[in-house]
N, C-alpha and C. Protein backbone atom coordinates (compact mmCIF):
# COMPACT_ATOMS: atom_id res chain seq x y z
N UNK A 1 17.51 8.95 -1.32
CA UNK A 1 16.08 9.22 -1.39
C UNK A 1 15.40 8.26 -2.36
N UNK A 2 14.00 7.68 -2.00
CA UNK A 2 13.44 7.77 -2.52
C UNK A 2 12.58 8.38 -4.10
N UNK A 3 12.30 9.14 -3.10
CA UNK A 3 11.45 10.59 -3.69
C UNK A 3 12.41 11.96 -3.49
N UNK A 4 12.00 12.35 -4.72
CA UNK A 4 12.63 13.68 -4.26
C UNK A 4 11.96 14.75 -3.57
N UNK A 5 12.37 16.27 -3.41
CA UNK A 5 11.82 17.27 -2.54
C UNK A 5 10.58 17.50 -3.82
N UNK A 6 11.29 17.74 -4.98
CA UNK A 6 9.70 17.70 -6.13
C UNK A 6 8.45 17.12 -5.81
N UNK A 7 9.04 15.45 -6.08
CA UNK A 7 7.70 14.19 -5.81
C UNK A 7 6.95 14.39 -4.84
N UNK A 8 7.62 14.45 -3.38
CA UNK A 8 6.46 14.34 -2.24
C UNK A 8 6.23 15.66 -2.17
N UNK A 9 6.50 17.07 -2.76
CA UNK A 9 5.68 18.27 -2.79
C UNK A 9 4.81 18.18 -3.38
N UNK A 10 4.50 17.21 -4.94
CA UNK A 10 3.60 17.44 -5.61
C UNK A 10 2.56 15.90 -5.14
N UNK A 11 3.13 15.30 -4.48
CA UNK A 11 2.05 14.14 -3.78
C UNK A 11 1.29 14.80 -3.24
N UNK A 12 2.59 15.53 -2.24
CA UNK A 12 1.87 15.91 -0.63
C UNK A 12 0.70 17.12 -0.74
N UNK A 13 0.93 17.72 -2.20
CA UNK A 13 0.38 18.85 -2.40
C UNK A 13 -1.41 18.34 -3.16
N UNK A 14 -1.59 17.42 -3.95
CA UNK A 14 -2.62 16.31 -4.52
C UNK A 14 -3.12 15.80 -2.65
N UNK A 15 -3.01 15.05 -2.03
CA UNK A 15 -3.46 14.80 -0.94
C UNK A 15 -4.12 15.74 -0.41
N UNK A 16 -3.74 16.94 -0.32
CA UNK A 16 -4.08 17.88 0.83
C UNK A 16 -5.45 18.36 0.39
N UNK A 17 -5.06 18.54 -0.90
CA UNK A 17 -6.48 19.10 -2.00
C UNK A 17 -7.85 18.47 -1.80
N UNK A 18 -7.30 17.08 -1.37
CA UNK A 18 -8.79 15.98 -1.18
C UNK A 18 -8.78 15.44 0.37
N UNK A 19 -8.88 16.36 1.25
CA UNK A 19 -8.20 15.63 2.48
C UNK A 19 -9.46 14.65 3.13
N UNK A 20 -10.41 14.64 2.36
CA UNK A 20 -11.25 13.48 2.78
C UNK A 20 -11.29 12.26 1.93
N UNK A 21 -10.47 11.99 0.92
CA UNK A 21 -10.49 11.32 -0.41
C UNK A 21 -9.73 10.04 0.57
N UNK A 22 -9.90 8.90 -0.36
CA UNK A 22 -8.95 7.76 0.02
C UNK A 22 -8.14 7.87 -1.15
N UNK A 23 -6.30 8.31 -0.92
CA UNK A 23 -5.10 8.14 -1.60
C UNK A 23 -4.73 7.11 -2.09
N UNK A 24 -4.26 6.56 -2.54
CA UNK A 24 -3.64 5.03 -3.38
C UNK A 24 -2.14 5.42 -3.53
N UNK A 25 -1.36 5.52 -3.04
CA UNK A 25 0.08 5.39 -3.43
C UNK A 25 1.09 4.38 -4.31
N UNK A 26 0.91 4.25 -5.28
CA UNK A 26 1.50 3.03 -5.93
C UNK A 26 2.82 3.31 -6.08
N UNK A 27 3.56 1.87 -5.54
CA UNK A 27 5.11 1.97 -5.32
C UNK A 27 5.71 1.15 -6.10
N UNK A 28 6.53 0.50 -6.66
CA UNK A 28 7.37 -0.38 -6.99
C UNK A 28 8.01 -0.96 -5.73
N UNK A 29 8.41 -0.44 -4.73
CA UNK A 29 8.84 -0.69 -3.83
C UNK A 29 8.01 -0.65 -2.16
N UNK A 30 8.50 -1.66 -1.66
CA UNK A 30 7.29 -1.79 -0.32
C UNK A 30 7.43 -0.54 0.49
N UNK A 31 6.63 -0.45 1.71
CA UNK A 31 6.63 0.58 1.96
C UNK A 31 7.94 0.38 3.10
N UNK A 32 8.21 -0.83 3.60
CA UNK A 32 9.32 -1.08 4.66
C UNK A 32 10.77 -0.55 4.20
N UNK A 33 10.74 -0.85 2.60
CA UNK A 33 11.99 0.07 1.87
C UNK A 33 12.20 1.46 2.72
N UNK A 34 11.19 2.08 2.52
CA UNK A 34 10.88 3.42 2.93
C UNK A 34 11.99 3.85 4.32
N UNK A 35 12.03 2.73 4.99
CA UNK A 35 12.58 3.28 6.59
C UNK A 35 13.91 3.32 6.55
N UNK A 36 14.45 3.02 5.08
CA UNK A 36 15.90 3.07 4.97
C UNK A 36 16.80 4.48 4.09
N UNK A 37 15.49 5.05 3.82
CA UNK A 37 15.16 6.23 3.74
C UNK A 37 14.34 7.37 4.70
N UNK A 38 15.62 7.79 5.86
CA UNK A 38 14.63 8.94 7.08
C UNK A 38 14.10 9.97 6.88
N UNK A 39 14.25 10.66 5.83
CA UNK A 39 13.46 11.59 4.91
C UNK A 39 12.19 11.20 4.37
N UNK A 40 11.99 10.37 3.44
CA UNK A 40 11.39 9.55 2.97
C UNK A 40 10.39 9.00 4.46
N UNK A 41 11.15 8.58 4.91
CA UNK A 41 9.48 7.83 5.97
C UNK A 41 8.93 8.83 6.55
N UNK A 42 9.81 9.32 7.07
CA UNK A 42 8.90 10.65 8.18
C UNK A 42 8.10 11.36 7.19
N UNK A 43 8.34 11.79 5.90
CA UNK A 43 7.61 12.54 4.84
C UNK A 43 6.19 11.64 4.61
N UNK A 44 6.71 10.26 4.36
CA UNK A 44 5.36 9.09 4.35
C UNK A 44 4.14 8.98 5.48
N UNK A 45 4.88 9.06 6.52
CA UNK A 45 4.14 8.45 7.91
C UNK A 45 3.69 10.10 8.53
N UNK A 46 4.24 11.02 8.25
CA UNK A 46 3.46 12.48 8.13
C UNK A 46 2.19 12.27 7.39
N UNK A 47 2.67 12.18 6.62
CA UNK A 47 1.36 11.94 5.23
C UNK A 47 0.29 10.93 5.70
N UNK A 48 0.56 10.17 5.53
CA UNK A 48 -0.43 9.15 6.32
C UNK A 48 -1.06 9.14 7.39
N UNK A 49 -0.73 9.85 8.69
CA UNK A 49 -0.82 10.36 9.75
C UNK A 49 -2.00 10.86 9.88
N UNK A 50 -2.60 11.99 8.69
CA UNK A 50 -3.62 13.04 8.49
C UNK A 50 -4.68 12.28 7.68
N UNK A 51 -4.05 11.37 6.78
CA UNK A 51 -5.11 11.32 5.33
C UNK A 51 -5.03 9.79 5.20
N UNK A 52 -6.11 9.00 4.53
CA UNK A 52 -6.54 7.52 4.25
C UNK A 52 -5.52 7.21 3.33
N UNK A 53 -4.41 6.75 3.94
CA UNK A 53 -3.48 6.56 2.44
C UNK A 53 -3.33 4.43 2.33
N UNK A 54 -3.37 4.26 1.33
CA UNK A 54 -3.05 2.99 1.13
C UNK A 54 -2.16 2.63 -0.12
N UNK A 55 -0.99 2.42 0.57
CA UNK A 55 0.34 2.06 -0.27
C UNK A 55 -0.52 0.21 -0.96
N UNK A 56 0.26 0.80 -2.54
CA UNK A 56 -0.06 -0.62 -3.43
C UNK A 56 1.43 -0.74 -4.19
N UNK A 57 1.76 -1.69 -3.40
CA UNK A 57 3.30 -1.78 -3.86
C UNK A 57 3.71 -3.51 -4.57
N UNK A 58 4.57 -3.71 -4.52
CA UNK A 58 4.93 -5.12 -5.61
C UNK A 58 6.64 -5.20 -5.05
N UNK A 59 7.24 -6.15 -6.19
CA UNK A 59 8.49 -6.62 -5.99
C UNK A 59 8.93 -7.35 -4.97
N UNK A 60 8.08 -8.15 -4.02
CA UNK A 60 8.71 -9.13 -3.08
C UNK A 60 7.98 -10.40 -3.59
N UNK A 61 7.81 -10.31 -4.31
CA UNK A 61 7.43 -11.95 -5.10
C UNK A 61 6.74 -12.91 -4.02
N UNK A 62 5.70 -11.73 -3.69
CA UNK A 62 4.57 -13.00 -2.64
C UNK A 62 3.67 -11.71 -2.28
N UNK A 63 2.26 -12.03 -1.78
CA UNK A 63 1.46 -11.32 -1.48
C UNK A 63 1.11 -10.61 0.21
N UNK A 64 0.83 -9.56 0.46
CA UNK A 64 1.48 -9.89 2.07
C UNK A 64 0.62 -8.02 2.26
N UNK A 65 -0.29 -8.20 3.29
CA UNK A 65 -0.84 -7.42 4.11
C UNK A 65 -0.17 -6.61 5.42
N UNK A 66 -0.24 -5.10 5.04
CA UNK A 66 0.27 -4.29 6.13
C UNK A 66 -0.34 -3.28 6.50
N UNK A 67 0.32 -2.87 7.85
CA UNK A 67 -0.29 -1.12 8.23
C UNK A 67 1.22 -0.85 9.30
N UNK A 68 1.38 -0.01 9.34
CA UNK A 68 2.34 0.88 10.05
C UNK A 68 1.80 2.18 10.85
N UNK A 69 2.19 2.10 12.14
CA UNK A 69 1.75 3.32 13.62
C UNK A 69 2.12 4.23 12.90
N UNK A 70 2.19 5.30 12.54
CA UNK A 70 2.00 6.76 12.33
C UNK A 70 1.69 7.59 13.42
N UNK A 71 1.11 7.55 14.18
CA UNK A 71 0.92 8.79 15.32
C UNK A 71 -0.43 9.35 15.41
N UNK A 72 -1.07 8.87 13.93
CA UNK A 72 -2.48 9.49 13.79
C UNK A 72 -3.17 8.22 12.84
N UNK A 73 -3.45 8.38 11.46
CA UNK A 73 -4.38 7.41 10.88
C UNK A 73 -3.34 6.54 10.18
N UNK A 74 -3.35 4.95 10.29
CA UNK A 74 -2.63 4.28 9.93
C UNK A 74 -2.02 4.34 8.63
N UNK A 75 -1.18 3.56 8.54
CA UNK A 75 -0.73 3.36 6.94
C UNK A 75 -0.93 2.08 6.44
N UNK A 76 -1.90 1.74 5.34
CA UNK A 76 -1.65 0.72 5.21
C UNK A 76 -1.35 0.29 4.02
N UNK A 77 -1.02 -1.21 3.89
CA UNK A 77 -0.78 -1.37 2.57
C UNK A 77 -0.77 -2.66 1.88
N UNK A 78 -1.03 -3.15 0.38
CA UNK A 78 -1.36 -4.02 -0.16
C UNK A 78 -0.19 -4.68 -0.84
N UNK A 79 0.56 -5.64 -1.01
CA UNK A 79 1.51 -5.58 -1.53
C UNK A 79 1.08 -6.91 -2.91
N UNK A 80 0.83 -6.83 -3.45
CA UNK A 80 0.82 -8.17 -4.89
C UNK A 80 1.80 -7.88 -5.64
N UNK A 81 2.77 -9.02 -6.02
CA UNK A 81 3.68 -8.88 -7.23
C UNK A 81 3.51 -9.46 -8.14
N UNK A 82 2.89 -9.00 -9.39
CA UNK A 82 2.00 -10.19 -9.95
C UNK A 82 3.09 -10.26 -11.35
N UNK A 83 4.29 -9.94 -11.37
CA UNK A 83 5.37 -9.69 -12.07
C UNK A 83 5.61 -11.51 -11.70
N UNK A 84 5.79 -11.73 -10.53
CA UNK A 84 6.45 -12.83 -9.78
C UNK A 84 5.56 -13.82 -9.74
N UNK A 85 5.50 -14.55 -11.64
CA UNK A 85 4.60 -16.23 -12.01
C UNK A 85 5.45 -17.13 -10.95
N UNK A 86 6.42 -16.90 -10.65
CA UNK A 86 7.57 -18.17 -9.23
C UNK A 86 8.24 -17.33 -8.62
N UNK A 87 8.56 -17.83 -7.86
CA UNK A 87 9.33 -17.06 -6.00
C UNK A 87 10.38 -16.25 -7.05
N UNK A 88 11.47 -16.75 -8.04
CA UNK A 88 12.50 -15.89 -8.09
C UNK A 88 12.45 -15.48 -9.65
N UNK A 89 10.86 -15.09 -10.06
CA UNK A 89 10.44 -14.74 -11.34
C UNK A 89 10.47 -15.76 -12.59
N UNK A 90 11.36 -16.60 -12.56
CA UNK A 90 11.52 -17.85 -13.79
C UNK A 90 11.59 -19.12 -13.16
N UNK A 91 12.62 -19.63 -12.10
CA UNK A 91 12.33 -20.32 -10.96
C UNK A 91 11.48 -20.54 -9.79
N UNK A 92 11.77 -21.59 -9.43
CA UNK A 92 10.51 -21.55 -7.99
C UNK A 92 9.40 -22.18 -7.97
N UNK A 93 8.44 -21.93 -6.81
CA UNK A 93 7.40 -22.28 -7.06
C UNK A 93 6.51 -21.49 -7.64
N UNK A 94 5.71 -22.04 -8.68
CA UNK A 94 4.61 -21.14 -9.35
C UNK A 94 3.78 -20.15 -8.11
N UNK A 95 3.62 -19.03 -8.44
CA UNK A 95 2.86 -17.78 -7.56
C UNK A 95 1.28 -17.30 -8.12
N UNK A 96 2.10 -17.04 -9.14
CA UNK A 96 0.92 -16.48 -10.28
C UNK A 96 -0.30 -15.37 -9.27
N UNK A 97 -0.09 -14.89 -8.81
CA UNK A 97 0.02 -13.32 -7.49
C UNK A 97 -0.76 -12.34 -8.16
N UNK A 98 -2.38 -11.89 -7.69
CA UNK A 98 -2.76 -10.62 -8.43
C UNK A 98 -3.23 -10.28 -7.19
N UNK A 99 -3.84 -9.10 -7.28
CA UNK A 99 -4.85 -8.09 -6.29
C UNK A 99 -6.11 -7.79 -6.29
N UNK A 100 -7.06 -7.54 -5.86
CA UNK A 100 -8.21 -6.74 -6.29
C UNK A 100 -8.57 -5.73 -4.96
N UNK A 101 -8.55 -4.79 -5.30
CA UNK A 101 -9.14 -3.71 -4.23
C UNK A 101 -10.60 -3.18 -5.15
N UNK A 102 -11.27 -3.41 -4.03
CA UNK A 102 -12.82 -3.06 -4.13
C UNK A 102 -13.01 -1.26 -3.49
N UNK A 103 -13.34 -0.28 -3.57
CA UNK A 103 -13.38 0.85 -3.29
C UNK A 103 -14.80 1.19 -3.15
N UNK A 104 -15.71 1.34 -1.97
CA UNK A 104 -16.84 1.39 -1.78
C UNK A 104 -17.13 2.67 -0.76
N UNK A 105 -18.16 3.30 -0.88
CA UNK A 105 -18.67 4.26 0.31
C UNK A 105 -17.83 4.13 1.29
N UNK A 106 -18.72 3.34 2.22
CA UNK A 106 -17.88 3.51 3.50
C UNK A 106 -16.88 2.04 4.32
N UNK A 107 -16.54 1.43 3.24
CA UNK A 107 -15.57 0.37 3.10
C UNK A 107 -14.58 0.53 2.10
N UNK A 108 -13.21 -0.10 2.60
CA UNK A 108 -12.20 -0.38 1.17
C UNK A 108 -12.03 -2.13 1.45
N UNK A 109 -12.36 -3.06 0.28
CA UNK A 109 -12.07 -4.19 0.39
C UNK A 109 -10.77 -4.44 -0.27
N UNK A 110 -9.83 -5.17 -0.13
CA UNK A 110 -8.64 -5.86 -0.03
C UNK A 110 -8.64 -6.92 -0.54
N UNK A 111 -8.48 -7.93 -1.59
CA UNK A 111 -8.15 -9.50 -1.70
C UNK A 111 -7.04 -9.56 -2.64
N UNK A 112 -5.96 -10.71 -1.97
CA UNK A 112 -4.84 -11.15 -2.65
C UNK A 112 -5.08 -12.36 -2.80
N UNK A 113 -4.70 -12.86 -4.36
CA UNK A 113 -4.94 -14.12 -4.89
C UNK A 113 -3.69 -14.65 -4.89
N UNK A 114 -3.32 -15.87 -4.99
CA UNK A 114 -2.39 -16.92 -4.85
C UNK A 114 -3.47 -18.27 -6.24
N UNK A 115 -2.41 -18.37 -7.01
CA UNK A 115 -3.43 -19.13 -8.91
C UNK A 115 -4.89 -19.01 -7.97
N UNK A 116 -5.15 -18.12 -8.03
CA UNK A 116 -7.31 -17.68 -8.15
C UNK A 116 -7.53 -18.43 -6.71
N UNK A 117 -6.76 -18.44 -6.35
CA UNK A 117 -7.48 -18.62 -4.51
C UNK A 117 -7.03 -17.61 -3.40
N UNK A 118 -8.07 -16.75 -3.16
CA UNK A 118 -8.19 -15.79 -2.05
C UNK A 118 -6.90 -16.07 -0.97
N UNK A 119 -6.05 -15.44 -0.45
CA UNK A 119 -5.43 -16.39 0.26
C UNK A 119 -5.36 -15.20 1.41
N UNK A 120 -5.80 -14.23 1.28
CA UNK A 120 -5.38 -12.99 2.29
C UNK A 120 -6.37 -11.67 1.89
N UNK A 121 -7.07 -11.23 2.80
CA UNK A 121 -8.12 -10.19 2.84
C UNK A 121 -8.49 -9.53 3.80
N UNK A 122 -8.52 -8.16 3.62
CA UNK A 122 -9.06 -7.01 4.65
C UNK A 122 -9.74 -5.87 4.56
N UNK A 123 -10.83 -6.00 5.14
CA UNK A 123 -12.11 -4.51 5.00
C UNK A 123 -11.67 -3.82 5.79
N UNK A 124 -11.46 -2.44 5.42
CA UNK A 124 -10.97 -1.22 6.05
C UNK A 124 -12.30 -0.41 5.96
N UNK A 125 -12.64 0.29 7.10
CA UNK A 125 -13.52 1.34 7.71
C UNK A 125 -12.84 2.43 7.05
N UNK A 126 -13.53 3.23 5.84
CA UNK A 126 -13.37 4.32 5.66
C UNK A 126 -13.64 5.52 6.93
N UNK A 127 -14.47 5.39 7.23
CA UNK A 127 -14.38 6.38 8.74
C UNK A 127 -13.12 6.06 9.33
N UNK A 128 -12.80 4.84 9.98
CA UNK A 128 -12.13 5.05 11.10
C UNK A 128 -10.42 4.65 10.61
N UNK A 129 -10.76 3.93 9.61
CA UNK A 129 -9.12 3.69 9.09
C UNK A 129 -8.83 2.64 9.44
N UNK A 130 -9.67 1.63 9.89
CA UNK A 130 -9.54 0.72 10.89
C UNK A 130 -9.89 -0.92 10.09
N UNK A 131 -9.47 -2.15 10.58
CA UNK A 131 -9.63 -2.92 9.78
C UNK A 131 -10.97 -3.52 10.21
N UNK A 132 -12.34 -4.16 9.80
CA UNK A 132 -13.94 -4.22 10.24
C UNK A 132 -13.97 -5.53 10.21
């Protein structure tokens, strides 16, 4: 596991409370980890399914835009590792990797930097879950 039966009771239990809220899930780990855990995803992609969730995860030492089918409202997710100044943290090529999520009415904006140049971005439709 992941998470334990605790964690995603007391996630799943915070979500439900705001079921019109936009969630932020912050991971250490991406959310693709997740599928190597079948407890764990189906508990995730349940979750996500119902409610605006957007996984903000790190540790792959590069910046990289996702969403995953769920059955109902997507999953999506932001990944910046801004841990990772070069591909293999001390080596490599320089990264120097941050995020900014903008959180607005009825938009969520998205931008991943690569050294201060935009290199990847996405407006999500708070209504529809959808990318605009």
């Amino acid at each position: 596991h992941l998470l334990g039966v605790a964690q995603r009771a007391q996630l799943g239990a915070a979500v439900a409370a705001a079921p019109n809220a936009l969630h932020l899930l912050a991971s250490g780990s991406i959310v693709a980890d997740y599928k190597r855990y079948p407890s764990d995803w189906l508990w995730l992609t349940q979750l996500a399914s119902r409610q605006r969730v957007l996984a903000l995860s790190g540790d792959i030492h590069r910046n990289e835009l996702d969403a995953f089918y769920t059955g109902g409202w997507p999953l999506h997710e932001a990944t910046s590792s801004g841990a990772a100044v070069k591909d293999a943290v001390v080596v490599g090529q320089a990264r120097q990797n941050f995020g900014l999520l903008d959180v607005q009415a009825a938009e969520v904006g998205i931008q991943l930097f690569e050294k201060g140049v935009c290199k990847q971005q996405r407006r999500l439709s708070r209504q529809t879950w959808l990318p605009v």
